[in-house]
Every structure is written in C-alpha cells, then in structure tokens.
PDB file of N, CA and C in Angstrom:
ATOM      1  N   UNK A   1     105.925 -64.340  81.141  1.00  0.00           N
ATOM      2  CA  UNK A   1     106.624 -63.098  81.395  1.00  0.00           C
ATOM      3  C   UNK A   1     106.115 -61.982  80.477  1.00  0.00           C
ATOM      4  N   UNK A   2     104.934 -62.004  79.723  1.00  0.00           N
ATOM      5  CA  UNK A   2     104.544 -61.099  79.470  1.00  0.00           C
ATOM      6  C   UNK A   2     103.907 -59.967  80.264  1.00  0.00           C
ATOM      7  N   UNK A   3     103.940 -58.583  79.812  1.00  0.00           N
ATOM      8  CA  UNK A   3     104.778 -57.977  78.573  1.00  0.00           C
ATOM      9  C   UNK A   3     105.706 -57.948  78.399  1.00  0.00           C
ATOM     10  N   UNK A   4     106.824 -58.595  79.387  1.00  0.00           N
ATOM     11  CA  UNK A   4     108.354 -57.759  79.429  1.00  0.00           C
ATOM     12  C   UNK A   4     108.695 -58.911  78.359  1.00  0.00           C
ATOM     13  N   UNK A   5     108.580 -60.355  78.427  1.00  0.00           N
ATOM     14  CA  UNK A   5     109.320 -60.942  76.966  1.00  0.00           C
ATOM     15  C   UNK A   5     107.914 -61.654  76.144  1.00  0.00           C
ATOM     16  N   UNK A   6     107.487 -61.716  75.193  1.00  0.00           N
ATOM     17  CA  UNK A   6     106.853 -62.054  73.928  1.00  0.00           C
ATOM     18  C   UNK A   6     107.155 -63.519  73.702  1.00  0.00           C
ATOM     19  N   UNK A   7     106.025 -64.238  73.740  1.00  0.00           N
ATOM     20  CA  UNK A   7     106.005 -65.808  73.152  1.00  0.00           C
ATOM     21  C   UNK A   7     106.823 -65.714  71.588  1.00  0.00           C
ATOM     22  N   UNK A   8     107.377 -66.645  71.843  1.00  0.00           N
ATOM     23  CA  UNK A   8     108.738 -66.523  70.444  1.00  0.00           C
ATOM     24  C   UNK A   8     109.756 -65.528  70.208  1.00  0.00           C
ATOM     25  N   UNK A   9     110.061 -64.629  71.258  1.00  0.00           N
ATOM     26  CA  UNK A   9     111.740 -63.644  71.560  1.00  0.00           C
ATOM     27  C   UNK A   9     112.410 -64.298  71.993  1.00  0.00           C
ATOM     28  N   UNK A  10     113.754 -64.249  71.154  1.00  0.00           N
ATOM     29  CA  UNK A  10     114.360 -65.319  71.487  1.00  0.00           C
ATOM     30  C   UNK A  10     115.183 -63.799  72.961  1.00  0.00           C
ATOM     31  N   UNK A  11     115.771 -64.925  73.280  1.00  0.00           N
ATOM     32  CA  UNK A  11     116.603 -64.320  74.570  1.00  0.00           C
ATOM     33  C   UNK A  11     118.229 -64.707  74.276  1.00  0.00           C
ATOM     34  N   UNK A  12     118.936 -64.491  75.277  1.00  0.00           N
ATOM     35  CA  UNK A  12     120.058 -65.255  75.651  1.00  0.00           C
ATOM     36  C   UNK A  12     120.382 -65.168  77.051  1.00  0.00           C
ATOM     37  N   UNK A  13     120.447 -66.599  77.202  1.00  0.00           N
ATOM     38  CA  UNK A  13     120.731 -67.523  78.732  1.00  0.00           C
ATOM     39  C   UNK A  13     122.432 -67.566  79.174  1.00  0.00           C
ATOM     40  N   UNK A  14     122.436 -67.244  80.025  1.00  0.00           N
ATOM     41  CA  UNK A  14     124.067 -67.561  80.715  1.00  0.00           C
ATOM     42  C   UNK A  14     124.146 -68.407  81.926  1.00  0.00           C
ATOM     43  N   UNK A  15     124.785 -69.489  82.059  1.00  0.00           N
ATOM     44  CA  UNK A  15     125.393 -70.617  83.210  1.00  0.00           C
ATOM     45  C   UNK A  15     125.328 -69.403  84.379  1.00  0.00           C
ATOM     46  N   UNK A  16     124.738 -69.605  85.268  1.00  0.00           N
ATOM     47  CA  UNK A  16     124.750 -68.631  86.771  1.00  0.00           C
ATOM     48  C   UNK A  16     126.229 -68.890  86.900  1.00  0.00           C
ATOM     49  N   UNK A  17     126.867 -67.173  87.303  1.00  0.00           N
ATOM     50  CA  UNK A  17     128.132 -67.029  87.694  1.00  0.00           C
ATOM     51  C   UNK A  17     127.905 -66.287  88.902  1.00  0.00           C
ATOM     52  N   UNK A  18     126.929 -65.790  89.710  1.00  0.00           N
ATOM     53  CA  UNK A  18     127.059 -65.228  90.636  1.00  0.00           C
ATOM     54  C   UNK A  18     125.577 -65.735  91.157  1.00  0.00           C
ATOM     55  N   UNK A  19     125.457 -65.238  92.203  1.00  0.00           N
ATOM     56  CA  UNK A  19     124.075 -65.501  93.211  1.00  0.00           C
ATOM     57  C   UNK A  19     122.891 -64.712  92.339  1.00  0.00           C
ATOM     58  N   UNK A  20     122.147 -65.235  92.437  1.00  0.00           N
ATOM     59  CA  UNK A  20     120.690 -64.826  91.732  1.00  0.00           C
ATOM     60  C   UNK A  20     120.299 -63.480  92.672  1.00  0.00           C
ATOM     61  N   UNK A  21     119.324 -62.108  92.272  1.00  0.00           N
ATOM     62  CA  UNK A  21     119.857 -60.959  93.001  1.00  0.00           C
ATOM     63  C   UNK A  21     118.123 -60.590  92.414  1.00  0.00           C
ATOM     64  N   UNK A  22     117.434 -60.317  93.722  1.00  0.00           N
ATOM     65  CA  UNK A  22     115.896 -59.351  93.179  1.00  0.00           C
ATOM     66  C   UNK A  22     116.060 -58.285  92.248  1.00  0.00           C
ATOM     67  N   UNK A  23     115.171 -59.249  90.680  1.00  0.00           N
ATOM     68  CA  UNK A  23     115.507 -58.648  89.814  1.00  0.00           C
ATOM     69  C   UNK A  23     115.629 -59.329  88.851  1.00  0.00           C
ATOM     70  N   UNK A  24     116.865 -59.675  89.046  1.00  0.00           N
ATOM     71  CA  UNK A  24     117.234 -60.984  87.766  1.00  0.00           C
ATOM     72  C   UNK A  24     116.217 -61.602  87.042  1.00  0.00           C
ATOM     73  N   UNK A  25     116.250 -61.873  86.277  1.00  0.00           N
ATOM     74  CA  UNK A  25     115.796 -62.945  85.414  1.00  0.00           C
ATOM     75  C   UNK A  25     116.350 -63.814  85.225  1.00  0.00           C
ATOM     76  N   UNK A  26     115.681 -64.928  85.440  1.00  0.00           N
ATOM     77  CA  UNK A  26     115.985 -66.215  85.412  1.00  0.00           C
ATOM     78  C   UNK A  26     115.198 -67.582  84.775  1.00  0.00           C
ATOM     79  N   UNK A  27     115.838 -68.846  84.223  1.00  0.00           N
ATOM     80  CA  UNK A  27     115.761 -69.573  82.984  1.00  0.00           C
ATOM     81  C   UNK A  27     115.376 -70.566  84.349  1.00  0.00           C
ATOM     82  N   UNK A  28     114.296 -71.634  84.898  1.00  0.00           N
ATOM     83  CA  UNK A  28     114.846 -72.467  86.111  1.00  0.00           C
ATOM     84  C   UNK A  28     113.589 -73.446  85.497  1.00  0.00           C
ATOM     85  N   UNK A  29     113.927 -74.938  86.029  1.00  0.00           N
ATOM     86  CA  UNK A  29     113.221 -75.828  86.030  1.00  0.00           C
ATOM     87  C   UNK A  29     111.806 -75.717  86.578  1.00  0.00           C
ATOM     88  N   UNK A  30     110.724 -76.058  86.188  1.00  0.00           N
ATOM     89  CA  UNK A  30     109.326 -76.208  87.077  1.00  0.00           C
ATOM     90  C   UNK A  30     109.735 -77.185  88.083  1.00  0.00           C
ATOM     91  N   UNK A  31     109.865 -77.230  89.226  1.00  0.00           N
ATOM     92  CA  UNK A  31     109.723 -78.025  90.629  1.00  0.00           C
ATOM     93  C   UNK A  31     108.718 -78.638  90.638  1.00  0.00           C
ATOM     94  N   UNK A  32     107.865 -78.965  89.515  1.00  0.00           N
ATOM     95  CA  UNK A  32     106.597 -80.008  89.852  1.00  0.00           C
ATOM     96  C   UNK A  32     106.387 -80.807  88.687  1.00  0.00           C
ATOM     97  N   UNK A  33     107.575 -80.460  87.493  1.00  0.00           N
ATOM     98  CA  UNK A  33     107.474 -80.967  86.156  1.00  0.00           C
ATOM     99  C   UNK A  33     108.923 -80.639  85.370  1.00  0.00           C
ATOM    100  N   UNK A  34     110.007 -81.242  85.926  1.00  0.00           N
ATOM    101  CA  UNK A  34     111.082 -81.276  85.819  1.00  0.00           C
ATOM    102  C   UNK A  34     111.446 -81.461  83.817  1.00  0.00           C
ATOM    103  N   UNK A  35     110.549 -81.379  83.255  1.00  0.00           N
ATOM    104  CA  UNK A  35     110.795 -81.557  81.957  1.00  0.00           C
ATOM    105  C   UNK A  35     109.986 -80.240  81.311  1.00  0.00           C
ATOM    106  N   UNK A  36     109.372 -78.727  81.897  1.00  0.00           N
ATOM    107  CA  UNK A  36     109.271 -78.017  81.474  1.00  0.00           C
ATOM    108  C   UNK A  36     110.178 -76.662  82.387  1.00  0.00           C
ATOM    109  N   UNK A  37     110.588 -75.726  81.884  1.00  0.00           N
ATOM    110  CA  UNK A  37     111.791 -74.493  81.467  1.00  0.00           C
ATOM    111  C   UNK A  37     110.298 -73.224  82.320  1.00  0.00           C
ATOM    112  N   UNK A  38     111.003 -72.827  83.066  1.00  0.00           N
ATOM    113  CA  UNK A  38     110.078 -71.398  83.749  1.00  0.00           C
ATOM    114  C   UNK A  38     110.999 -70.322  83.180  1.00  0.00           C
ATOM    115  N   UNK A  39     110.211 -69.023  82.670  1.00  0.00           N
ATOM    116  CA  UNK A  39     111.176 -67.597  83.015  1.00  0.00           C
ATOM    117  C   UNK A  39     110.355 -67.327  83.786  1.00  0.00           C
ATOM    118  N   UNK A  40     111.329 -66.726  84.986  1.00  0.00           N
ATOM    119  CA  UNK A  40     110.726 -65.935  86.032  1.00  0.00           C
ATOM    120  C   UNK A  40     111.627 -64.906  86.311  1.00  0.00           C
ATOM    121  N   UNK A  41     110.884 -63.846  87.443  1.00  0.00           N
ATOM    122  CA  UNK A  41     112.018 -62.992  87.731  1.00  0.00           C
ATOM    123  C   UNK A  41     111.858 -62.904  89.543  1.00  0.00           C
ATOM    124  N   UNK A  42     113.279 -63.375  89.886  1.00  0.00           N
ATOM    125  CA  UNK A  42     113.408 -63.070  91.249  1.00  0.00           C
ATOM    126  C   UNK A  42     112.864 -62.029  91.903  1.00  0.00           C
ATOM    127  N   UNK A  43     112.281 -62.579  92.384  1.00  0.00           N
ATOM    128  CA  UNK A  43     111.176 -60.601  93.520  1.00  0.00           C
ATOM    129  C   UNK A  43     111.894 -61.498  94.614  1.00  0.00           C
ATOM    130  N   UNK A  44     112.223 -61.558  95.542  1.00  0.00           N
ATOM    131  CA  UNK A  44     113.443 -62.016  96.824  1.00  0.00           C
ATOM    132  C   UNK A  44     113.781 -63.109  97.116  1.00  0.00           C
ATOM    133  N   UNK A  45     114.963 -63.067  97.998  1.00  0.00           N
ATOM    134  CA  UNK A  45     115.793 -63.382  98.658  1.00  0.00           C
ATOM    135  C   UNK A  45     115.511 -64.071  99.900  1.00  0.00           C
ATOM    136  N   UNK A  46     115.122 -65.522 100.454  1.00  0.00           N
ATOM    137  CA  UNK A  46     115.403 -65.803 101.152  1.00  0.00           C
ATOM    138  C   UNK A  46     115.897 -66.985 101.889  1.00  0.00           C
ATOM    139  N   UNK A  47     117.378 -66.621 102.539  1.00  0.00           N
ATOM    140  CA  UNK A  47     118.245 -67.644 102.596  1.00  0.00           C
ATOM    141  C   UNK A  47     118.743 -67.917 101.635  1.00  0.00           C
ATOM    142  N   UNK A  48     118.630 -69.304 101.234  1.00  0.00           N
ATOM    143  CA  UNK A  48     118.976 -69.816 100.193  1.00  0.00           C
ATOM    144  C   UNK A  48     117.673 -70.307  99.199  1.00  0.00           C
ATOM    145  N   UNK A  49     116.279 -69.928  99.666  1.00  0.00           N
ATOM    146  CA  UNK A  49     115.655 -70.098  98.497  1.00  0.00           C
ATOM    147  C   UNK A  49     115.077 -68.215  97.397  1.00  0.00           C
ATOM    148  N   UNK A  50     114.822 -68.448  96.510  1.00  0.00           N
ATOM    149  CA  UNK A  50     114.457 -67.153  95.762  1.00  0.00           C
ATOM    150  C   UNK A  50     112.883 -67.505  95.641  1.00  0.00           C
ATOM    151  N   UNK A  51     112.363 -66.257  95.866  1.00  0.00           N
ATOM    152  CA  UNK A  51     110.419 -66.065  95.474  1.00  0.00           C
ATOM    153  C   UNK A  51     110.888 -66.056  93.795  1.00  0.00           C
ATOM    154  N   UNK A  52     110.122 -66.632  93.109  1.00  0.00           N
ATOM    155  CA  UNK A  52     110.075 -66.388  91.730  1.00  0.00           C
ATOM    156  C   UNK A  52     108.445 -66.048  91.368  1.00  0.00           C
ATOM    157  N   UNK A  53     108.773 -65.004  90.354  1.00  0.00           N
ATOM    158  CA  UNK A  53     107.547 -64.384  90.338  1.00  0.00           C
ATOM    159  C   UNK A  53     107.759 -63.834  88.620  1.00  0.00           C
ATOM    160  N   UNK A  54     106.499 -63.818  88.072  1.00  0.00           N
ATOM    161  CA  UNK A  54     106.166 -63.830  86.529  1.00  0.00           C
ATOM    162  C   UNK A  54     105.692 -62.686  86.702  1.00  0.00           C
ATOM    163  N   UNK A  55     105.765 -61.587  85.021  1.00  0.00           N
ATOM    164  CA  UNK A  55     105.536 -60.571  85.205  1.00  0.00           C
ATOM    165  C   UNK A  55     103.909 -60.682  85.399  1.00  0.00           C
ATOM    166  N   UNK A  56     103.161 -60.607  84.866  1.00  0.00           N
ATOM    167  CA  UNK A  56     102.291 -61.021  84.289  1.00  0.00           C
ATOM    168  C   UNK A  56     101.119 -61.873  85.323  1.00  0.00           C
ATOM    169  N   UNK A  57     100.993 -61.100  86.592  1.00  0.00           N
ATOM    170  CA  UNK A  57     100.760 -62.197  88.007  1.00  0.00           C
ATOM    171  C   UNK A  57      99.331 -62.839  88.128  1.00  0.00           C
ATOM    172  N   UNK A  58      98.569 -62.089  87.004  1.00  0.00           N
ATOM    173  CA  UNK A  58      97.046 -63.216  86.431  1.00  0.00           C
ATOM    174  C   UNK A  58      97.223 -64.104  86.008  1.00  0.00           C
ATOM    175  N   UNK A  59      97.933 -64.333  85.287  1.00  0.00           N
ATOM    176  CA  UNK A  59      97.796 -65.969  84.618  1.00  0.00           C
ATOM    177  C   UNK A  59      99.289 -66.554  85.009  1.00  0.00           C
ATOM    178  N   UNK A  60      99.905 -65.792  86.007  1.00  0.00           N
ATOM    179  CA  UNK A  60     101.543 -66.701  86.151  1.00  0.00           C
ATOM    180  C   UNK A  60     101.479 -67.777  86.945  1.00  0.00           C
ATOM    181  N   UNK A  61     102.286 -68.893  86.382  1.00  0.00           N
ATOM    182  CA  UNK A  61     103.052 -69.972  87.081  1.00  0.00           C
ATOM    183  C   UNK A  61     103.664 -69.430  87.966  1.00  0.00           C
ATOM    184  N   UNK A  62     103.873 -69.528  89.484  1.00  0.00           N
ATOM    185  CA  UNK A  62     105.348 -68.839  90.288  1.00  0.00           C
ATOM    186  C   UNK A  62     104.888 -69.341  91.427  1.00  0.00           C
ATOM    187  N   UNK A  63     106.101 -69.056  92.061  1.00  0.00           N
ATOM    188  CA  UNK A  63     106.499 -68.918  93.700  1.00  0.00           C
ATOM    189  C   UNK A  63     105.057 -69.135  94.724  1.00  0.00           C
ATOM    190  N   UNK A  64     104.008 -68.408  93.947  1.00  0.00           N
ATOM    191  CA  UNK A  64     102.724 -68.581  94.881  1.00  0.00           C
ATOM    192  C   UNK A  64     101.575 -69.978  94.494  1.00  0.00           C
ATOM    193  N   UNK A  65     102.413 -70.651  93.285  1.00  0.00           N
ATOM    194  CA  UNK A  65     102.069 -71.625  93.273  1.00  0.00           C
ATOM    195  C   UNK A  65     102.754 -72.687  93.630  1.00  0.00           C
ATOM    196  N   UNK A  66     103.998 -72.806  93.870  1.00  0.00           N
ATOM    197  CA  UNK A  66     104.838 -74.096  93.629  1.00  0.00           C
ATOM    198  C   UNK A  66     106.179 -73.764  94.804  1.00  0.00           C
ATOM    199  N   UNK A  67     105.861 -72.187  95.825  1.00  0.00           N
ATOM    200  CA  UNK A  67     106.729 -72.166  96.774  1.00  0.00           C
ATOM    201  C   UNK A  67     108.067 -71.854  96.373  1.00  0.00           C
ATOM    202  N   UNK A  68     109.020 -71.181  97.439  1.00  0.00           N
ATOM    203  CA  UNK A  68     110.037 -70.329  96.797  1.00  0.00           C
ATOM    204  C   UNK A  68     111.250 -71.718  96.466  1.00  0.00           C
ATOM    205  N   UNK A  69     111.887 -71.613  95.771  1.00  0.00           N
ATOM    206  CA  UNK A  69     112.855 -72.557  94.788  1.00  0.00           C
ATOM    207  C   UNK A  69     114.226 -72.586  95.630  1.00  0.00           C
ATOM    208  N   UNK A  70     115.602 -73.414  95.559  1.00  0.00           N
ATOM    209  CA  UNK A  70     116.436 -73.220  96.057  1.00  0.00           C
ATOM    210  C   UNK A  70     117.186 -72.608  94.897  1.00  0.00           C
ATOM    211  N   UNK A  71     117.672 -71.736  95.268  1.00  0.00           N
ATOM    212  CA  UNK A  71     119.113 -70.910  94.862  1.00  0.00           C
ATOM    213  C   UNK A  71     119.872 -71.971  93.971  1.00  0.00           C
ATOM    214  N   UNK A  72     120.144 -73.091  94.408  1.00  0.00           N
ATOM    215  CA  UNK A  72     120.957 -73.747  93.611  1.00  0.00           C
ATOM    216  C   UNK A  72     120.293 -74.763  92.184  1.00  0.00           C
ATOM    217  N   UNK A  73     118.864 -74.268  92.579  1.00  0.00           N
ATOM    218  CA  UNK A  73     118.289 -75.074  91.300  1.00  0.00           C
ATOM    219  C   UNK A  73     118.383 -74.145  89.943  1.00  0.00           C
ATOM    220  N   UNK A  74     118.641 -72.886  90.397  1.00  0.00           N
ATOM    221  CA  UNK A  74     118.719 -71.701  89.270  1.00  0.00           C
ATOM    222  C   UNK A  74     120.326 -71.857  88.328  1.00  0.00           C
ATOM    223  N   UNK A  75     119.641 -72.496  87.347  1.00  0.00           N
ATOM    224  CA  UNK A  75     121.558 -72.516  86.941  1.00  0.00           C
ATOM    225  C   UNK A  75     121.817 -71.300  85.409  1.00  0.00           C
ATOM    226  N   UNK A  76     120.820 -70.893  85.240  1.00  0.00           N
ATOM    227  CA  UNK A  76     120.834 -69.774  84.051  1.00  0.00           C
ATOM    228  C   UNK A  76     119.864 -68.079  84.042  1.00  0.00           C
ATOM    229  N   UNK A  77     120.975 -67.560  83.589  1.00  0.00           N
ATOM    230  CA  UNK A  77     120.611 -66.413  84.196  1.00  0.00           C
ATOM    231  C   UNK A  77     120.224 -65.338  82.429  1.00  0.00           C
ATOM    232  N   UNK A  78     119.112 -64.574  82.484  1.00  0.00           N
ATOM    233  CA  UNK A  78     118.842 -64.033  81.043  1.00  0.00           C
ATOM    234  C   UNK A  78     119.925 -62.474  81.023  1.00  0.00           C
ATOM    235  N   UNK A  79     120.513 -62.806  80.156  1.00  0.00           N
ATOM    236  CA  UNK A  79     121.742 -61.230  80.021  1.00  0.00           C
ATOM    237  C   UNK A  79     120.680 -60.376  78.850  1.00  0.00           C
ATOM    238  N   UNK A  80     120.041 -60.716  77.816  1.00  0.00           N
ATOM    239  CA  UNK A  80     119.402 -60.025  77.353  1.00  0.00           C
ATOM    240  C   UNK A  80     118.525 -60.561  76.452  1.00  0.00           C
ATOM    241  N   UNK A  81     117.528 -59.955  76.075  1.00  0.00           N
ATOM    242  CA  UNK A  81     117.313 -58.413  76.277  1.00  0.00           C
ATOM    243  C   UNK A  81     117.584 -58.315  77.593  1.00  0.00           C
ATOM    244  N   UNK A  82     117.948 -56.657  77.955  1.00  0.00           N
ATOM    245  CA  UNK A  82     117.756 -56.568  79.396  1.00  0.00           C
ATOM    246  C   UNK A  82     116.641 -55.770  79.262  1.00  0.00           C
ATOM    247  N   UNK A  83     115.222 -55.801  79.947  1.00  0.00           N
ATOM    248  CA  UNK A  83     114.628 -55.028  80.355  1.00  0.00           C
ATOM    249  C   UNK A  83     114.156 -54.835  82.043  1.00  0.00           C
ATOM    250  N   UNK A  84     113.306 -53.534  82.401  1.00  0.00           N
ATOM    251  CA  UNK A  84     113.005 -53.607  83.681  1.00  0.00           C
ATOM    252  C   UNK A  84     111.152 -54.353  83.580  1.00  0.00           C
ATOM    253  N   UNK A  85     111.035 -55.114  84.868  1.00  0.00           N
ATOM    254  CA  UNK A  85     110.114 -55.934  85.047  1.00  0.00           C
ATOM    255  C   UNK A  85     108.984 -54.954  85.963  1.00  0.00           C
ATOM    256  N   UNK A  86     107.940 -55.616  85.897  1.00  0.00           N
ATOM    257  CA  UNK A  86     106.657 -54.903  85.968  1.00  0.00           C
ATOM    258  C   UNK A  86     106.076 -56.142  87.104  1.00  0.00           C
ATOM    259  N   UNK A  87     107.041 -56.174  88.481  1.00  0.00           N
ATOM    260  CA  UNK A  87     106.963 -56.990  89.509  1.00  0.00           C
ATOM    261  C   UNK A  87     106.133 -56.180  90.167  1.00  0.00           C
ATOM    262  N   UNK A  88     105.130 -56.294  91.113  1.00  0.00           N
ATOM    263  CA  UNK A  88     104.587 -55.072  91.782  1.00  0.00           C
ATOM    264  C   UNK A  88     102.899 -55.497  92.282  1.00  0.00           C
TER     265      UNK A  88
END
C-alpha cells in the first residue's frame, strides 16, 4: 500500500461493522496463503465479492492476481490513519 501506508506504520484495525464500501481499507487474509495478512483497498463492489486493489499497482498483490474476494472473508476494517488512496 505504498505510498498511502509505509512498511512499519502502525495502523489501527476494527472488527467489520458494516459492509465493506469502494474505498475502504481493508486488513483481509491472502486467499492463496491463509497464514499471510493483505492491506488492500476496495476499488468495487460486486455482489458479494469486493475487487481488492493495492495502492501501489506495480508491484501489488490484488484482485488481478488472486480474483475478487468474498465480502465475508473481510473481517477488519483500517479507521486510521485515514488517508485518500491513489487507486486509479
């Protein structure tokens, strides 16, 4: 997720209380390595799965590698820092 978060910033994570929303940032399991932690940030919505997408889209892990995720695998959501993402 660089530039928007820095290897070693710490963050803070919250238990998903609402539906994940293009935009968000989000804390979610790798779907191909269930013992490593993704930040990504939701770029859409569909159905019930989310595109997850890294700021950073040269060297990112995401959605265009490993396919869009289900909604319900997302269980933590980043409250801050809040910044805006450089999805695009």
């Amino acid at each position: 997720m660089t530039p928007t978060y820095r290897p070693g910033e710490r963050i803070l994570v919250v238990r998903r209380w609402r539906p994940v929303r293009p935009g968000d940032v989000v804390l979610a399991r790798d779907p191909r390595d269930p013992d490593r932690w993704l930040l990504k940030r939701c770029l859409a919505r569909r159905g019930d799965a989310v595109d997850l997408r890294g700021d950073n889209a040269a060297v990112s892990t995401d959605s265009r590698d490993f396919g869009d995720v289900s909604s319900r695998a997302i269980t933590w959501l980043v409250v801050r820092p809040r910044r805006a993402g450089l999805v695009g």
